[in-house]
C-alpha atoms as a PDB file:
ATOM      1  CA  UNK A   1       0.448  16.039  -8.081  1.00  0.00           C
ATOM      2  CA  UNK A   2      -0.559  12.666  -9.857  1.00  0.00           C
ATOM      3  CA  UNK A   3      -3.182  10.934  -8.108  1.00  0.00           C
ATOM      4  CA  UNK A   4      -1.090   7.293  -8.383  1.00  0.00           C
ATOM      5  CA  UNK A   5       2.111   9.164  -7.299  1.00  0.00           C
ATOM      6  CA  UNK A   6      -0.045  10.192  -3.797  1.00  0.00           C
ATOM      7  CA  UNK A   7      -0.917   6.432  -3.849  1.00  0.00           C
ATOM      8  CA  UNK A   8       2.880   5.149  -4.131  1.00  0.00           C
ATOM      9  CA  UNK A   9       3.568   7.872  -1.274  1.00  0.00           C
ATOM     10  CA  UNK A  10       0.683   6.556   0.991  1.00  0.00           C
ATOM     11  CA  UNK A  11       1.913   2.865   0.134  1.00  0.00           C
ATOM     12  CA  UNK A  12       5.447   3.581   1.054  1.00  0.00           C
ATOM     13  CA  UNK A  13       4.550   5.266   4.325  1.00  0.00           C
ATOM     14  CA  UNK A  14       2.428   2.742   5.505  1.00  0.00           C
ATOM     15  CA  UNK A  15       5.388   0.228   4.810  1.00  0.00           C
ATOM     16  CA  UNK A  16       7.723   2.379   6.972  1.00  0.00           C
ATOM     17  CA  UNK A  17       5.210   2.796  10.037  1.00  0.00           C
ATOM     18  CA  UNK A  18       3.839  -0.971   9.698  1.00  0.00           C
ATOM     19  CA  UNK A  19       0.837   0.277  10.125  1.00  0.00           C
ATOM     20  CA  UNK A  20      -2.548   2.775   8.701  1.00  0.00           C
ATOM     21  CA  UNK A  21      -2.554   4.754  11.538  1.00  0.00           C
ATOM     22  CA  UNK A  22       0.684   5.564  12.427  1.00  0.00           C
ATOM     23  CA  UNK A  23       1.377   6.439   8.479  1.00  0.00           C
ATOM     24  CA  UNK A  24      -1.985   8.393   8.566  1.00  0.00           C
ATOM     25  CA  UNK A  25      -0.262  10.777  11.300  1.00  0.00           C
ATOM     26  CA  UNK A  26       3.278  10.977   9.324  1.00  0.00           C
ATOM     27  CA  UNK A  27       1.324  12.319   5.913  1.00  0.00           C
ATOM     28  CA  UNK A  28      -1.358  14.400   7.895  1.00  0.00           C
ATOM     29  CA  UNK A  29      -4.158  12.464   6.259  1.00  0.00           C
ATOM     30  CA  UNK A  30      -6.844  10.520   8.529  1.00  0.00           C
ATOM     31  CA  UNK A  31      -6.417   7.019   8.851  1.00  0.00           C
ATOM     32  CA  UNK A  32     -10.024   6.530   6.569  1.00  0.00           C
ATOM     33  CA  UNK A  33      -7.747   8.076   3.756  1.00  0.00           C
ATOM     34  CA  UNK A  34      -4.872   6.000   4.217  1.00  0.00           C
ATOM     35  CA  UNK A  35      -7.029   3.166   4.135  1.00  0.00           C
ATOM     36  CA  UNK A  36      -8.699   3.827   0.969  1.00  0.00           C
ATOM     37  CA  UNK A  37      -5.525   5.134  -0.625  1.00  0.00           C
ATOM     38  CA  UNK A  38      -4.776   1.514   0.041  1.00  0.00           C
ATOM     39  CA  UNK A  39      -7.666   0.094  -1.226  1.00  0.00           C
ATOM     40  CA  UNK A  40      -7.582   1.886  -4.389  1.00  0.00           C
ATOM     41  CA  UNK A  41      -3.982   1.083  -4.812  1.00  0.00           C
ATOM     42  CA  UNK A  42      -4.584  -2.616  -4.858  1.00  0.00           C
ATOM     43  CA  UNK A  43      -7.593  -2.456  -6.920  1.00  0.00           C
ATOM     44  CA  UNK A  44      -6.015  -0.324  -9.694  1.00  0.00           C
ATOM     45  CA  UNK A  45      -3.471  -3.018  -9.287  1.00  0.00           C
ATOM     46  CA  UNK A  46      -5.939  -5.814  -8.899  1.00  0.00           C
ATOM     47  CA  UNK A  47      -3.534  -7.654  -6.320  1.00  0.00           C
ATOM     48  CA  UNK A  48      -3.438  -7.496  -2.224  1.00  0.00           C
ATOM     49  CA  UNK A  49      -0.271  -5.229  -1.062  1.00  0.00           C
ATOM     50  CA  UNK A  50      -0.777  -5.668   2.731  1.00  0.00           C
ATOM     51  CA  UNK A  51      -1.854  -8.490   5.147  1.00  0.00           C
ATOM     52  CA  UNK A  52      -3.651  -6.762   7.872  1.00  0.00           C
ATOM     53  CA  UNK A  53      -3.458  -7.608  11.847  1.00  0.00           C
ATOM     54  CA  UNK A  54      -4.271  -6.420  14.847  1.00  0.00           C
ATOM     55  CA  UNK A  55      -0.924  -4.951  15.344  1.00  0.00           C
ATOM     56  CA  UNK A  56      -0.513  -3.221  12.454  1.00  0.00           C
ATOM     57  CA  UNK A  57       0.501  -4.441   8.099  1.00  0.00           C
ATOM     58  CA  UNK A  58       2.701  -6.665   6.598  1.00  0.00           C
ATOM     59  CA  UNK A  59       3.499  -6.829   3.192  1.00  0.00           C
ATOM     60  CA  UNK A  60       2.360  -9.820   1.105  1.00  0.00           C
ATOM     61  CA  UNK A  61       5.019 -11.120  -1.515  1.00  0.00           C
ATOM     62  CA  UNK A  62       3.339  -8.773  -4.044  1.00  0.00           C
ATOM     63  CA  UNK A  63       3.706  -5.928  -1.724  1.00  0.00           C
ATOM     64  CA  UNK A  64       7.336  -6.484  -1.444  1.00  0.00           C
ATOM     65  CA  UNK A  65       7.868  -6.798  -5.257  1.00  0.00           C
ATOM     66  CA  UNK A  66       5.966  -3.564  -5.657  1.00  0.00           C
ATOM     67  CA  UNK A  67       7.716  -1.459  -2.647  1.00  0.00           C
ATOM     68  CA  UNK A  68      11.328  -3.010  -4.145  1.00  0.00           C
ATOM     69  CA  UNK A  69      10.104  -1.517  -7.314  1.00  0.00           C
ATOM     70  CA  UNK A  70       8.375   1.639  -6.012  1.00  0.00           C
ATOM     71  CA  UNK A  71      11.456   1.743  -4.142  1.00  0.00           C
ATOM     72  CA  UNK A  72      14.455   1.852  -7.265  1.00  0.00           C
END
């Protein structure tokens, strides 16, 4: 599989579980791996997808263009 389609996956997931962990659990990947999935995402893209908390993500407004996109 294409290493930016595992990236889009990851990204997606994370948007459905609101958060690294949970999403780590759903793709049977460790939460590290989500989290540089992430990371690599965003710098291939050069813009920040997720706000982070202590409860968990939100998408920034260029995180919900892309997962609208990712989404079509």
């Amino acid at each position: 599989m294409d290493v930016k389609l595992d990236l889009y996956k990851v990204f997606t997931e994370v948007v459905k579980c609101e958060s690294f962990s949970k999403a780590a659990k759903a793709l049977y990947m460790t939460q590290p791996a989500v989290s540089q999935s992430i990371k690599q995402l965003e710098k291939e893209l050069q813009i920040r997808l997720f706000t982070r908390t202590p409860k968990g993500v939100t998408l920034t407004n260029d995180g919900k263009l892309l997962y609208e996109y990712v989404n079509s």
